[in-house]
C-alpha atoms as a PDB file:
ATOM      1  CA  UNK A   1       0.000   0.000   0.000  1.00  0.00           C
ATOM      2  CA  UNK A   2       2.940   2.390   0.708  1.00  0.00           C
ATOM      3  CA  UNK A   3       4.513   1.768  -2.562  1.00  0.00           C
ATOM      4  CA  UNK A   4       1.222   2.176  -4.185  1.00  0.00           C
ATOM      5  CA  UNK A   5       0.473   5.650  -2.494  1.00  0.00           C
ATOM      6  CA  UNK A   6       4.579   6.964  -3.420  1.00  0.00           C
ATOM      7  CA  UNK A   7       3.901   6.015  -7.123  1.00  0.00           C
ATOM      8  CA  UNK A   8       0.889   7.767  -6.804  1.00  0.00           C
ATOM      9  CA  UNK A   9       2.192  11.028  -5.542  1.00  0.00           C
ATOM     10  CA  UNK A  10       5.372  10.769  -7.694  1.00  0.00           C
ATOM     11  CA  UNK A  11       2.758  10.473 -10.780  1.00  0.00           C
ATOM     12  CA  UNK A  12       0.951  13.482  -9.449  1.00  0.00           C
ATOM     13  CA  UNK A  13       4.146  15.272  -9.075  1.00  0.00           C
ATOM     14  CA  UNK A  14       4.890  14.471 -12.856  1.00  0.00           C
ATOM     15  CA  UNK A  15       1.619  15.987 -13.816  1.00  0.00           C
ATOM     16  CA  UNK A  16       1.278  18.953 -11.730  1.00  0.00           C
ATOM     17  CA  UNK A  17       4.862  20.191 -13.049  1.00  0.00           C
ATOM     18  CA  UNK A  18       4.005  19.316 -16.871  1.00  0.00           C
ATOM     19  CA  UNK A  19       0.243  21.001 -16.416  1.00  0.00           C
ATOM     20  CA  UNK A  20       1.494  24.573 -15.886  1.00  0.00           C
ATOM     21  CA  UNK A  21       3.419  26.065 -18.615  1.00  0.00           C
ATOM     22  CA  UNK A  22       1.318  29.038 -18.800  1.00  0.00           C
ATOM     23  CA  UNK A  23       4.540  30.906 -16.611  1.00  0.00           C
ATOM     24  CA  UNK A  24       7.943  31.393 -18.454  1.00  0.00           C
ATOM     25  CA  UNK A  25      10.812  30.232 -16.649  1.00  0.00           C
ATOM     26  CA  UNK A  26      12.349  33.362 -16.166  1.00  0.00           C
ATOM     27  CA  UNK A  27       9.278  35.067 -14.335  1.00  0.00           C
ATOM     28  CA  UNK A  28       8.865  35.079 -10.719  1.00  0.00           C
ATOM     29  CA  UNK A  29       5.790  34.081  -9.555  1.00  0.00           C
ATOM     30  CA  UNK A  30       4.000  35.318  -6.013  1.00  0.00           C
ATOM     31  CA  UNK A  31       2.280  33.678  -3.621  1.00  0.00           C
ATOM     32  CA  UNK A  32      -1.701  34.527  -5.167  1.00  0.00           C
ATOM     33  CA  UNK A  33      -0.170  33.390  -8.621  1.00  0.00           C
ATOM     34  CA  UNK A  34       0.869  30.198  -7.325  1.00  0.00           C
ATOM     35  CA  UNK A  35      -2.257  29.516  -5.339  1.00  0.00           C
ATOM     36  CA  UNK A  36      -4.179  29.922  -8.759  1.00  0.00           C
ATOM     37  CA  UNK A  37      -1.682  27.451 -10.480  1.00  0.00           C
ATOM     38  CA  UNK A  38      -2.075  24.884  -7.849  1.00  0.00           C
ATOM     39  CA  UNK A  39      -5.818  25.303  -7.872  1.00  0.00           C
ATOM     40  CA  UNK A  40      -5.808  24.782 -11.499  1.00  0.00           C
ATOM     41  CA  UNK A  41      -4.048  22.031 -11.363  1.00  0.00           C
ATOM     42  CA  UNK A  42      -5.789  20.130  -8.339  1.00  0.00           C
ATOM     43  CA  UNK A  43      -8.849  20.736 -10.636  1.00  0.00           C
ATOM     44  CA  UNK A  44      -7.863  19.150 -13.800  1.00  0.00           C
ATOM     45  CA  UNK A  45      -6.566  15.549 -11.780  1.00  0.00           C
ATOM     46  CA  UNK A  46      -9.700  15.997  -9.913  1.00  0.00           C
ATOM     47  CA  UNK A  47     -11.826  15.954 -13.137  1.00  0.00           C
ATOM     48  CA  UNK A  48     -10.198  15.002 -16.295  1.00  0.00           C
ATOM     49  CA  UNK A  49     -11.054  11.794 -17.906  1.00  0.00           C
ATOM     50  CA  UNK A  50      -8.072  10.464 -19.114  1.00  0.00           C
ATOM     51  CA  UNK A  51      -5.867  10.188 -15.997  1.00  0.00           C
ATOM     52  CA  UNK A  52      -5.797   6.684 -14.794  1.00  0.00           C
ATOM     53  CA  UNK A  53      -7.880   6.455 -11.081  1.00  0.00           C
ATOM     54  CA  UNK A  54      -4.430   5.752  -9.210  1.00  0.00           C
ATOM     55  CA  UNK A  55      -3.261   9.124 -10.231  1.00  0.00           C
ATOM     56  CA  UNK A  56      -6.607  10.926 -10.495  1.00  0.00           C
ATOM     57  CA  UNK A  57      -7.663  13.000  -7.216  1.00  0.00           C
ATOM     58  CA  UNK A  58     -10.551  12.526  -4.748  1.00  0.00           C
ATOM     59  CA  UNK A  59     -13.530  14.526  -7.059  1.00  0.00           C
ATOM     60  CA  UNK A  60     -14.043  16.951  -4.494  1.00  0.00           C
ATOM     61  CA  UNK A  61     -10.603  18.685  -4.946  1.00  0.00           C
ATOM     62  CA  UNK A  62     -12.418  20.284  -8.021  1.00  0.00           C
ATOM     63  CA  UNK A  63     -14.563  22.541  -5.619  1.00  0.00           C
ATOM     64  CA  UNK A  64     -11.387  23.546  -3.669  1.00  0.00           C
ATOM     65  CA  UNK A  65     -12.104  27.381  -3.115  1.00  0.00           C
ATOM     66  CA  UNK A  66      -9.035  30.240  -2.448  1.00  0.00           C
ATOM     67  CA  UNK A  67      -9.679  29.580   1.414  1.00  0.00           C
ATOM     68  CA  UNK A  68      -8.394  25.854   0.983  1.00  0.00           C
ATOM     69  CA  UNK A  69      -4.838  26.523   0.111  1.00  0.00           C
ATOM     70  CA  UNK A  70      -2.188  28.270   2.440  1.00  0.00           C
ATOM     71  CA  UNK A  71       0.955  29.415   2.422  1.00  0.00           C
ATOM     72  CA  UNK A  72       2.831  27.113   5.023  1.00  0.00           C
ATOM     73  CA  UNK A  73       6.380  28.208   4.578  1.00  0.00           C
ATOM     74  CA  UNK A  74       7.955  30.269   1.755  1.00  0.00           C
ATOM     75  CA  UNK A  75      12.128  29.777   1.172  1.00  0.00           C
ATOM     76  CA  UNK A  76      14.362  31.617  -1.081  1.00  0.00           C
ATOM     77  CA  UNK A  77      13.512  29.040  -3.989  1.00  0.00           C
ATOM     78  CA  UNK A  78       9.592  28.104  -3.265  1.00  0.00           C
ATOM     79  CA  UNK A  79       6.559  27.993  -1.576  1.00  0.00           C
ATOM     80  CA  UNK A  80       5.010  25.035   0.407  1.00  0.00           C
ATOM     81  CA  UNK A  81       1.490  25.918   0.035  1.00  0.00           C
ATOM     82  CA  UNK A  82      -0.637  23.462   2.369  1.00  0.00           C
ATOM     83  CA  UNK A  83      -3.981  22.624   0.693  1.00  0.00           C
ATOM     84  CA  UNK A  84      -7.197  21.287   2.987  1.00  0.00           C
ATOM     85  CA  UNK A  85     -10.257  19.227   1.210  1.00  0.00           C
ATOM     86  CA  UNK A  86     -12.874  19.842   4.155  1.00  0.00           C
ATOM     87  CA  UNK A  87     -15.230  17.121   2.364  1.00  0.00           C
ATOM     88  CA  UNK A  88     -12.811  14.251   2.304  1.00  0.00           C
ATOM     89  CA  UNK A  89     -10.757  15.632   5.347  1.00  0.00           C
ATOM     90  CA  UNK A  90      -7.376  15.225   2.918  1.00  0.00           C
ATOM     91  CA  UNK A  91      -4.279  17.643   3.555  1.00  0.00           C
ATOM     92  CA  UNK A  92      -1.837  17.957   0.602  1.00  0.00           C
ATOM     93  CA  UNK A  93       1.462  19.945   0.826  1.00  0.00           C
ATOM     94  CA  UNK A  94       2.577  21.543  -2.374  1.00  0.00           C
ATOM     95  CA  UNK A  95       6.026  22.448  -3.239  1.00  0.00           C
ATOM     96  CA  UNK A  96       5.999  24.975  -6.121  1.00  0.00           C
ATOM     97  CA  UNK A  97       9.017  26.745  -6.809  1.00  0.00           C
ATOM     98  CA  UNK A  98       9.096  31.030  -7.627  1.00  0.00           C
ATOM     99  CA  UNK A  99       9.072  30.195 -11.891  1.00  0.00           C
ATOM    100  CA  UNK A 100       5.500  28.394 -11.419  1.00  0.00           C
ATOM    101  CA  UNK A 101       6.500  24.692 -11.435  1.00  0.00           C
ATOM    102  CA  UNK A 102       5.193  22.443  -9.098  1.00  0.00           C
ATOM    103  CA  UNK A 103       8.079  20.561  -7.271  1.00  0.00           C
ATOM    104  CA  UNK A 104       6.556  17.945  -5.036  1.00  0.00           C
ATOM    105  CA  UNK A 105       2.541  16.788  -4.452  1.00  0.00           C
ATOM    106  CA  UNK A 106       2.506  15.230  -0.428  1.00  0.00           C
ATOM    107  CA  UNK A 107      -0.109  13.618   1.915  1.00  0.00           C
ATOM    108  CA  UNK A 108       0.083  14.798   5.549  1.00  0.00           C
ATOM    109  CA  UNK A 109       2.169  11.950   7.125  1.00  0.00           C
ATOM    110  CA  UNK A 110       4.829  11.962   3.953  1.00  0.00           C
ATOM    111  CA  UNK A 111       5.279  15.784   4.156  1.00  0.00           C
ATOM    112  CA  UNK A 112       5.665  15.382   8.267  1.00  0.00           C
ATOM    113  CA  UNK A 113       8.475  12.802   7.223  1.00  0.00           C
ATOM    114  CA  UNK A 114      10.374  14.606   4.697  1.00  0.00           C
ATOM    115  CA  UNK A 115      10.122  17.956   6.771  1.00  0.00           C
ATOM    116  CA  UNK A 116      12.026  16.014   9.978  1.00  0.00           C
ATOM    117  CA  UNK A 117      14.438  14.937   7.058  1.00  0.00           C
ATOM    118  CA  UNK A 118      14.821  18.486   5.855  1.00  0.00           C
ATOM    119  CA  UNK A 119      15.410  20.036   9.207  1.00  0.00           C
ATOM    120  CA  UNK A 120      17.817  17.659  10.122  1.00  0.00           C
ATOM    121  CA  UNK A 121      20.095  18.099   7.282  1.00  0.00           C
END
């Protein structure tokens, strides 16, 4: 089941960071842009038809409103933009970096993980 939920997020990862091109690399993006582009984003895996149903998201992402996605910590490089689905009671951390590409799609207990990791390095 672990393995199965990694290659989903990894997959999700993939497609987040190919589904935004509308930013040119060399632009800097801020924090209400990058919001939008994750919104965007959660939307189409939430309800496009051709994604297979490991990598496609819960349905009711595609409602997710501006009041469901936080910044949780903003670095040099990126944002970590923490996104709550009140109807399934899901928490997804974001990683997007400042040119509009999303980095890193996490559940809750995998972002807990890999912040412990961070800190400790």
């Amino acid at each position: 089941m672990k393995t199965f939920i990694i290659l989903f997020l990894l997959v999700l990862t993939f497609v987040y960071t190919t589904a935004n091109k509308k930013i040119k690399d060399n632009q800097v993006v801020e924090l209400t842009e990058a919001i939008k582009i994750i919104q965007a984003t959660t939307k189409k895996l939430a309800l496009k038809e051709n994604v297979s149903s490991a990598d496609k998201l819960d349905e009711s992402w595609s409602d997710a409103s501006n009041h469901s996605f936080d910044l949780f910590e903003e670095t040099a490089k990126t944002f970590i933009i923490k996104g709550y689905n009140a109807k399934n009671r899901q928490t997804l951390y974001f990683i997007i970096d400042k040119h509009g590409h999303v980095r890193e799609v996490m559940g809750a207990e995998y972002f807990s993980a890999y912040s412990k990791l961070l800190k400790s390095t």
